[in-house]
Protein backbone atom coordinates (compact mmCIF):
# COMPACT_ATOMS: atom_id res chain seq x y z
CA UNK A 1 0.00 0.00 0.00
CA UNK A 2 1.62 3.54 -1.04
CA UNK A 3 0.47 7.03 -0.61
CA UNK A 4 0.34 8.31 -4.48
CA UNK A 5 -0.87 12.07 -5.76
CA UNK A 6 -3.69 11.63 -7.35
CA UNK A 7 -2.07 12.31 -10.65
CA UNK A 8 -0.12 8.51 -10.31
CA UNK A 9 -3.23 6.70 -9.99
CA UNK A 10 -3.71 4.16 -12.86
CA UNK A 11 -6.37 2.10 -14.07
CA UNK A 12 -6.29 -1.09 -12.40
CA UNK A 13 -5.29 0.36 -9.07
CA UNK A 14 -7.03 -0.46 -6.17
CA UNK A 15 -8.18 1.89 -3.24
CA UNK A 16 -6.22 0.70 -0.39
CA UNK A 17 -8.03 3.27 2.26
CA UNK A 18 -11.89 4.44 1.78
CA UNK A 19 -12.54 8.17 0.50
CA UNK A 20 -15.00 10.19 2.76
CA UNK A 21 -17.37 13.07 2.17
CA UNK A 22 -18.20 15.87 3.98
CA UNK A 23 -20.90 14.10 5.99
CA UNK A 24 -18.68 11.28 6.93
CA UNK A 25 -20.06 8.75 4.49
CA UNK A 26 -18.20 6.37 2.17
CA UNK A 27 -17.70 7.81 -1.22
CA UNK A 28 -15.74 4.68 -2.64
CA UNK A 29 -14.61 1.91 -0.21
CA UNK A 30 -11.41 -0.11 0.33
CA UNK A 31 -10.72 -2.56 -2.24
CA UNK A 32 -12.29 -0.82 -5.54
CA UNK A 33 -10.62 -0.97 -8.61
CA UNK A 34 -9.82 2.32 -10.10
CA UNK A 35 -10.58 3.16 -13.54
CA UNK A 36 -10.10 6.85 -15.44
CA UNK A 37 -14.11 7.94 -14.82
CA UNK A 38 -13.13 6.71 -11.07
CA UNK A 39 -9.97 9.15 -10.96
CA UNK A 40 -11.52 11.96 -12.48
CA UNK A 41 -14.68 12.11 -10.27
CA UNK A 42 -12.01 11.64 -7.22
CA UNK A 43 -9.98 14.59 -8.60
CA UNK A 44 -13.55 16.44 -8.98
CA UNK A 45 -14.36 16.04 -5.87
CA UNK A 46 -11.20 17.76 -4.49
CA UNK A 47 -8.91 14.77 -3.20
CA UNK A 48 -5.33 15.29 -4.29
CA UNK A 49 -4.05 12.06 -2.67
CA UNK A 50 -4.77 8.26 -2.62
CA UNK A 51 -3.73 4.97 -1.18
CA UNK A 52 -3.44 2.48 -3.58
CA UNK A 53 -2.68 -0.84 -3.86
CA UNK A 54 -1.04 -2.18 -7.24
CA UNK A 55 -2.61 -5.62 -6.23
CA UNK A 56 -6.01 -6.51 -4.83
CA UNK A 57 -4.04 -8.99 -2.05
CA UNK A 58 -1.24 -6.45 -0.82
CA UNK A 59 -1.06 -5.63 2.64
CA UNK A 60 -2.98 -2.71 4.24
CA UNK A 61 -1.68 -0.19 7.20
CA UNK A 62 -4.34 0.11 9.65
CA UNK A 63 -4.51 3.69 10.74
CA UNK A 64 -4.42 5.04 14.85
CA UNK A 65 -8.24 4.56 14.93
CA UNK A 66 -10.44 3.05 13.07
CA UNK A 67 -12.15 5.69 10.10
CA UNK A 68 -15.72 5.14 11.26
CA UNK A 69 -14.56 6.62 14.24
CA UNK A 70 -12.36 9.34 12.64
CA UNK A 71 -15.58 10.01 10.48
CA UNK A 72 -17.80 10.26 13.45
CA UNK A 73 -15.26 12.63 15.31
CA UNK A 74 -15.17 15.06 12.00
CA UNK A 75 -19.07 14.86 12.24
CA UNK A 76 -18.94 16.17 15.52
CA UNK A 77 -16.55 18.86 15.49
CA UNK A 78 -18.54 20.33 12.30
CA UNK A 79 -21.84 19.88 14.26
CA UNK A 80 -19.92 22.00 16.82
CA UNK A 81 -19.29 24.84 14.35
CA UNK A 82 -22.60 24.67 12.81
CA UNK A 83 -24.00 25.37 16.18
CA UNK A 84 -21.95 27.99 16.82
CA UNK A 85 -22.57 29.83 13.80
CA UNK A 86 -26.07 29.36 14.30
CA UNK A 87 -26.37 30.25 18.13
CA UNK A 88 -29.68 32.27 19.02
CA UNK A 89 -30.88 31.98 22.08
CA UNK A 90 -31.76 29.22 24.61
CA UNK A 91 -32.69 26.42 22.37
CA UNK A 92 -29.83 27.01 20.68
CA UNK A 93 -27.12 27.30 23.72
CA UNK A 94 -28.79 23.78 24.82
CA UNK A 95 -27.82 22.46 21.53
CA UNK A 96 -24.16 24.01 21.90
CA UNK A 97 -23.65 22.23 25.34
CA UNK A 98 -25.24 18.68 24.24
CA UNK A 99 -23.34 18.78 20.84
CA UNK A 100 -19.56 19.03 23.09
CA UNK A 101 -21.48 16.74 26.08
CA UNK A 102 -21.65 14.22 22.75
CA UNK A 103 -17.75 14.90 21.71
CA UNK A 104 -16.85 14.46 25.39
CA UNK A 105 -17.80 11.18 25.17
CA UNK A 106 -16.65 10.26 21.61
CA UNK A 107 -13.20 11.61 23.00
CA UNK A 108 -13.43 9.01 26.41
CA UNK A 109 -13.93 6.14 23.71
CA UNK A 110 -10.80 7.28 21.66
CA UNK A 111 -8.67 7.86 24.61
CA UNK A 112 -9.66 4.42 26.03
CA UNK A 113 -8.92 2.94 22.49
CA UNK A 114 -5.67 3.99 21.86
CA UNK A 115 -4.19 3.98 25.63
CA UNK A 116 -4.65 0.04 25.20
CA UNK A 117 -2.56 0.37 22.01
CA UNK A 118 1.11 1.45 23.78
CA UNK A 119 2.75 0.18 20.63
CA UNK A 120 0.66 2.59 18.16
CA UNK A 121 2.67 4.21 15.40
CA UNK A 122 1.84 7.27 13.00
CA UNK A 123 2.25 5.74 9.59
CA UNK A 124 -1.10 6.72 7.44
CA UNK A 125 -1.53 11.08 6.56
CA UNK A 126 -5.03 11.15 6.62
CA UNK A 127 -6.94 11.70 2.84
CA UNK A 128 -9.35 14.88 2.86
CA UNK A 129 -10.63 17.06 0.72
CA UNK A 130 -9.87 20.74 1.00
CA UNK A 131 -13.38 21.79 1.74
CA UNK A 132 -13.30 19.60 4.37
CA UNK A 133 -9.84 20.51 6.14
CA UNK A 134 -10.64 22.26 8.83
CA UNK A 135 -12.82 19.48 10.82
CA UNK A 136 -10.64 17.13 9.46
CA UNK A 137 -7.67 18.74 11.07
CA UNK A 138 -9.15 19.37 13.74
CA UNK A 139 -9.58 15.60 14.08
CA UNK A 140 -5.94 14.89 13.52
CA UNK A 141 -4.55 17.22 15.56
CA UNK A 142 -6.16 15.61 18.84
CA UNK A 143 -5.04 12.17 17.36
CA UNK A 144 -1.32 13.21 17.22
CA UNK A 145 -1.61 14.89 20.31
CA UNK A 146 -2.78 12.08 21.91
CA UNK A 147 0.11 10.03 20.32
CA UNK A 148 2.24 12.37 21.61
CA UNK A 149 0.99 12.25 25.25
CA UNK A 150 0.78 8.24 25.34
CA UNK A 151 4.44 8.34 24.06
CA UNK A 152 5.25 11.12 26.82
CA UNK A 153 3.60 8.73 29.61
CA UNK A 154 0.71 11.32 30.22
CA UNK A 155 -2.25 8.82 32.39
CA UNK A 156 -5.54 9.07 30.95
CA UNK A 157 -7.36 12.11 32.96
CA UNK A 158 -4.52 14.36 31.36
CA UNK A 159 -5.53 12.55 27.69
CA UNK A 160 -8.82 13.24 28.06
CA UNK A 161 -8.20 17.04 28.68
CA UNK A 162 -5.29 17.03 25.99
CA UNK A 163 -7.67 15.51 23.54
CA UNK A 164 -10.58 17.39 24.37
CA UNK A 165 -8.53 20.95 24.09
CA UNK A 166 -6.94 19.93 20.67
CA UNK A 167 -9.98 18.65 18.94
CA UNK A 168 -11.00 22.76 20.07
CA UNK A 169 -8.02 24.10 19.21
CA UNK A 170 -9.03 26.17 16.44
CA UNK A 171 -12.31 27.21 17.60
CA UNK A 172 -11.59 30.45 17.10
CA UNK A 173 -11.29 30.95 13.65
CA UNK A 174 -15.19 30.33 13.33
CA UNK A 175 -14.68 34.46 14.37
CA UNK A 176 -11.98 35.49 11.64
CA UNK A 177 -13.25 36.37 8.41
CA UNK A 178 -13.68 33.55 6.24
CA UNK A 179 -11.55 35.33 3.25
CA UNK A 180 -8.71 35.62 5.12
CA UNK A 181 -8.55 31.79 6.03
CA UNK A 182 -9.12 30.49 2.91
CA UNK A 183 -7.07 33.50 1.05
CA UNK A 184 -4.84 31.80 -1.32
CA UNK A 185 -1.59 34.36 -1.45
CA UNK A 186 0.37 35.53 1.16
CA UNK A 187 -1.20 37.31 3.76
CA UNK A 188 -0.79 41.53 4.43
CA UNK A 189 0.84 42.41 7.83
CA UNK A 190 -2.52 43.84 9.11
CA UNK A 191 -4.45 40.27 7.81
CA UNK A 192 -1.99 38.34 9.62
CA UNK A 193 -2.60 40.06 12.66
CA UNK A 194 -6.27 39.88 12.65
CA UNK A 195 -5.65 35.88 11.64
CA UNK A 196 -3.65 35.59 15.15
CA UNK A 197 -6.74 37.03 16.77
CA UNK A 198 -8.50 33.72 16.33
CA UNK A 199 -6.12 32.40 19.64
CA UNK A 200 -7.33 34.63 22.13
CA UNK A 201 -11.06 34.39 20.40
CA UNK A 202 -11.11 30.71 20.71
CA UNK A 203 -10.27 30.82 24.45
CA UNK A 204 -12.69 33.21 25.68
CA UNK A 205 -15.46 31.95 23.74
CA UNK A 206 -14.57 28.53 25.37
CA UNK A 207 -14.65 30.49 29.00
CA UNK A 208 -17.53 32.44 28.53
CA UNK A 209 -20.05 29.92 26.31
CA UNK A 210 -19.04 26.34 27.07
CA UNK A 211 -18.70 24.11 29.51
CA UNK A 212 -14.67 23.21 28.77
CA UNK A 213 -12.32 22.98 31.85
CA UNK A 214 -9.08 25.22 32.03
CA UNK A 215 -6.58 22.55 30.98
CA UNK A 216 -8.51 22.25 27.75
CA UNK A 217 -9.27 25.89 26.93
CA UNK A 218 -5.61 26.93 27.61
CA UNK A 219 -4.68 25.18 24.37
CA UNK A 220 -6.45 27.61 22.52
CA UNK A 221 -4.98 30.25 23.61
CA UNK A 222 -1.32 28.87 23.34
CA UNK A 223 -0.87 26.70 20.69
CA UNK A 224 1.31 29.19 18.28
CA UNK A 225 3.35 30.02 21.01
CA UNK A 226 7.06 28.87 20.34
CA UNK A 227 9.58 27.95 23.37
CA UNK A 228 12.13 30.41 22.22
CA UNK A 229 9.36 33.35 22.47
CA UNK A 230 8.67 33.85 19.20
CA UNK A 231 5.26 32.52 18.94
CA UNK A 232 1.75 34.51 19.50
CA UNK A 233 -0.37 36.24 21.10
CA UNK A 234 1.42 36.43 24.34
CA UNK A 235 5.68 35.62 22.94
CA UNK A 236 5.63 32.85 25.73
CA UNK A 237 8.97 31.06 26.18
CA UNK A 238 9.58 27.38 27.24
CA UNK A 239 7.94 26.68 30.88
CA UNK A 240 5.93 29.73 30.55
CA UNK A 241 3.83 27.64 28.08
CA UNK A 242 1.28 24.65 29.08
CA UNK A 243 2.68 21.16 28.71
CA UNK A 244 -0.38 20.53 26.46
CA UNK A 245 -0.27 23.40 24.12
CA UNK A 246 3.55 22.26 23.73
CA UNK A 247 1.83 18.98 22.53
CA UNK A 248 -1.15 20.06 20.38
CA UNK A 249 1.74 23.16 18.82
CA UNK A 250 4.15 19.82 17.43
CA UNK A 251 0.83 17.85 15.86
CA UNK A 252 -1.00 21.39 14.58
CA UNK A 253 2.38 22.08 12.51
CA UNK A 254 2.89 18.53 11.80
CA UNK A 255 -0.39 17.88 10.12
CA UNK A 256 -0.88 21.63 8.35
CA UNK A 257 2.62 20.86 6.18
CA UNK A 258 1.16 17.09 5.45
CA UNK A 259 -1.91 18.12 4.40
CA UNK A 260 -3.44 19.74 1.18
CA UNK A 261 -4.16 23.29 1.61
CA UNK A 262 -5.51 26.38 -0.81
CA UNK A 263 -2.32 27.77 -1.34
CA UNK A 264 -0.18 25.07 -0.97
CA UNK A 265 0.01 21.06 -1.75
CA UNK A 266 0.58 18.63 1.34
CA UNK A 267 4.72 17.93 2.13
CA UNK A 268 6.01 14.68 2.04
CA UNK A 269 6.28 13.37 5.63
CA UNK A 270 9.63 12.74 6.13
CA UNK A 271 10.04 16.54 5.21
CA UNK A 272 7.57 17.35 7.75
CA UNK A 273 9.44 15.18 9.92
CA UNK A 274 12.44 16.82 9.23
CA UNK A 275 11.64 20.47 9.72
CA UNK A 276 9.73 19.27 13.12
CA UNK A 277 13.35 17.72 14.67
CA UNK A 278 15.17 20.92 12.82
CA UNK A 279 12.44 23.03 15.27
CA UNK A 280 13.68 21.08 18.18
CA UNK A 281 14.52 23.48 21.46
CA UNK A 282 13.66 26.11 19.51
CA UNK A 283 10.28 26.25 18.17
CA UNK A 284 9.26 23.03 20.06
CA UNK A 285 10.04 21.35 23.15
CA UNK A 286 13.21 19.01 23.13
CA UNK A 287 11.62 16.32 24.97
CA UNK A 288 8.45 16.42 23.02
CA UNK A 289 10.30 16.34 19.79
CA UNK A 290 12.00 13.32 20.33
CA UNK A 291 8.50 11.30 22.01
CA UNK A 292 7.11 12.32 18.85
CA UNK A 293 9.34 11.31 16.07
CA UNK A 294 9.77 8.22 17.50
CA UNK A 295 6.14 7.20 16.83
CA UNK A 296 6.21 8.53 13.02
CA UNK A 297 6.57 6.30 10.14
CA UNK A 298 7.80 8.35 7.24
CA UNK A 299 8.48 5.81 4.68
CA UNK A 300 5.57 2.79 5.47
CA UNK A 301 5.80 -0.49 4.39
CA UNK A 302 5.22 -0.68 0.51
CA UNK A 303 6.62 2.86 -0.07
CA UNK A 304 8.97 2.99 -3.48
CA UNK A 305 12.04 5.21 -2.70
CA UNK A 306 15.30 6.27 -4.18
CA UNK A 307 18.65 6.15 -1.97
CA UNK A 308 21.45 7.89 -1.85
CA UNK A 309 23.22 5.31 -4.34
CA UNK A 310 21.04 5.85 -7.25
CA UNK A 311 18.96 3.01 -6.21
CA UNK A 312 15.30 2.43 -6.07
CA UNK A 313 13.81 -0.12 -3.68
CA UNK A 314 10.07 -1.23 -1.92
CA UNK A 315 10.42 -0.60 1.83
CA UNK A 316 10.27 -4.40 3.09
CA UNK A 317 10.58 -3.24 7.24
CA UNK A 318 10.05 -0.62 9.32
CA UNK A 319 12.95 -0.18 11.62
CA UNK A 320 10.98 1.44 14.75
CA UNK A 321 13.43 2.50 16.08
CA UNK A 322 15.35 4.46 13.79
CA UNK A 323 11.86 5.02 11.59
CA UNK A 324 14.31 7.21 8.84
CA UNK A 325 16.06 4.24 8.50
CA UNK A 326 13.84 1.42 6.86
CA UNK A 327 14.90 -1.78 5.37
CA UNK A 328 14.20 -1.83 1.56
CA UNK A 329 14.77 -4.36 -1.33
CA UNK A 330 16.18 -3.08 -4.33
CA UNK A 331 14.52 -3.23 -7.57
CA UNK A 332 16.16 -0.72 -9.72
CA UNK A 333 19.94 0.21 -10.16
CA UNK A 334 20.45 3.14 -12.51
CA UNK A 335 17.59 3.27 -13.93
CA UNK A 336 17.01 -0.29 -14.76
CA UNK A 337 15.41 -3.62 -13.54
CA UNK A 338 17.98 -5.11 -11.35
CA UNK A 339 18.49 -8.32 -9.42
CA UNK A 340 16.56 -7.90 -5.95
CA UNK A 341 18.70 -7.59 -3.04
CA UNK A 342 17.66 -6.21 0.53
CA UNK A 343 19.77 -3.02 2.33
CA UNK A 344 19.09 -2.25 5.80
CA UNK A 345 19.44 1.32 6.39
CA UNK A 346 20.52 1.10 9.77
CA UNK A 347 23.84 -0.73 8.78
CA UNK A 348 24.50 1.00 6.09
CA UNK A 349 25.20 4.34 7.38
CA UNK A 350 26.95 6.31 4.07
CA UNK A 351 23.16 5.41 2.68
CA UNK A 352 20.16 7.56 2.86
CA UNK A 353 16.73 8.00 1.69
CA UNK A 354 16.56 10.64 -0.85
CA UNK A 355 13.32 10.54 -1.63
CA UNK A 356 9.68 9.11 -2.39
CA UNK A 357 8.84 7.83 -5.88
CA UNK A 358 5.39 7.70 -7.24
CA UNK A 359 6.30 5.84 -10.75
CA UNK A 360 8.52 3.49 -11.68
């Protein structure tokens, strides 16, 4: 199974992971075979990204949760925003409060799911499309916190807030002008500023309107802060700045450069990965950092890639941990078909990946 643009797809591909609308119902399952009618109405419909398989009987990465509950957390968060934009009154407030009573809940049956799961590992980007990003980063950003915090050794009360805090994390854009978010050049000084507003926005609405504990709402408010003071609203440095916004700050950056957005296509992950440890002490927490990276998979099982030596190989293992440093079998030696042979990255230490290959 390999992550391909969806410009690489081919007839006679199969879909390795289902596609999603914005309701949260399956568009095309697992397992179809993809034709050019298939591919176009994909590309219509605004994905830029698939999983295929080249063969029906290859083997498929399961991702952190299962998608009919990733689907059903997307649901709520947009139910959350929809209420929000809609508030007016009593009936309405009620509505607010039982819509995050609802995602409370969701979030103790996620936390409780992936707790169990010690061993879990980050090796799928999750497929959207770009209408749908913000709920669906939303989404990811609690998952990857939550990662994060398991790997840290956070206990489950502090998951539950940490999950509950990311999943609200950007609550307060639903007050920023819609043009500016979804503005697809760069951004005047001024609209930049009003942009940063949405921090302090999404923390007092969270205070004054809903029912969200202090350890969850402070995420809000802190998650573009940067330990070397840099960051925004307040220019916060290192212990100055919650242990959770820390967190949700690594997996908000994380899965904004891996994902499609207006202005710019998704990075490849082991470039996300690599401007993440290159932030390390500096824009994020040292300690974090290193919990963090130790629970991505950059180049998953199946994924064609070229090495340093003019080579092109399948990656056959995933070393866990050195994840940057898979064991692949070679299929390709300058250019050509060559005699398979397996390199393990981490003994061959003059060797490294160079990058991901859609085509070969």
């Amino acid at each position: 199974m390999r992550l391909v643009p969806i410009e690489y797809a081919r007839e006679g591909n199969f879909l390795a992971q289902p596609l999603f609308n914005d309701n949260g119902q399956i568009l095309l399952s697992k397992g179809v075979m993809l034709n050019n009618r298939l591919i176009f109405k994909i590309k219509e419909a605004g994905f830029l990204y698939l999983y295929i398989n080249d063969n029906k009987d290859e083997e498929v990465i399961n991702d952190v949760i299962k998608p009919e509950i990733r689907q059903k957390a997307i649901v709520s968060i947009k139910k959350i925003y929809s209420a929000i934009a809609q508030e007016n009154g009593i009936n309405s407030q009620k509505r607010l409060n039982d819509t995050v009573t609802d995602l409370k809940n969701m979030i103790d049956g996620i936390v409780d799911e992936m707790f169990a799961e010690k061993s879990i590992m980050i090796q799928l980007v999750d497929i959207r499309n770009l209408d749908n990003y913000t709920y669906s980063h939303s989404v990811n950003v609690a998952i990857l916190s939550l990662v994060i915090g398991i790997s840290y050794g956070l206990n489950k009360n502090d998951l539950y807030d940490l999950a509950l805090g990311a999943l609200l994390h950007d609550i307060g854009k639903m007050f920023i002008p819609e043009n500016l978010l979804k503005k697809p050049g760069a951004l005047t000084i001024d609209e930049f500023n009003i942009v940063q507003e949405h921090s302090l926005r999404g923390f007092n609405y969270m205070k004054d309107e809903l029912n969200i504990n202090a350890r969850s709402r402070i995420i809000s408010l802190q998650h573009h802060e940067k330990v070397d003071g840099t960051g925004y609203p307040y220019k916060l440095k290192d212990k100055e700045i919650n242990l959770f916004s820390k967190i949700v700050s690594i997996a908000d950056v994380y899965d904004g450069l891996t994902s499609d957005r207006i202005y710019r296509k998704a990075i490849p992950v082991h470039e996300a990965l690599e401007y993440i440890m290159g932030g390390c002490g500096r824009l994020f927490d040292f300690n974090l950092v290193q919990a963090f990276v130790k629970k991505v998979v950059p180049y998953p099982i199946g994924t064609f890639i070229k090495l340093s030596n003019d080579v092109i190989g399948i990656v056959e293992n995933v070393n866990l941990d050195f994840p940057l440093r898979p064991t692949v079998k070679i299929i390709k030696e300058k250019g050509k078909i060559c005699s398979e042979y397996i390199i393990d990255l981490t003994k061959e230490n003059t060797i490294v990946v160079e990058d991901i290959v859609y085509n070969i």
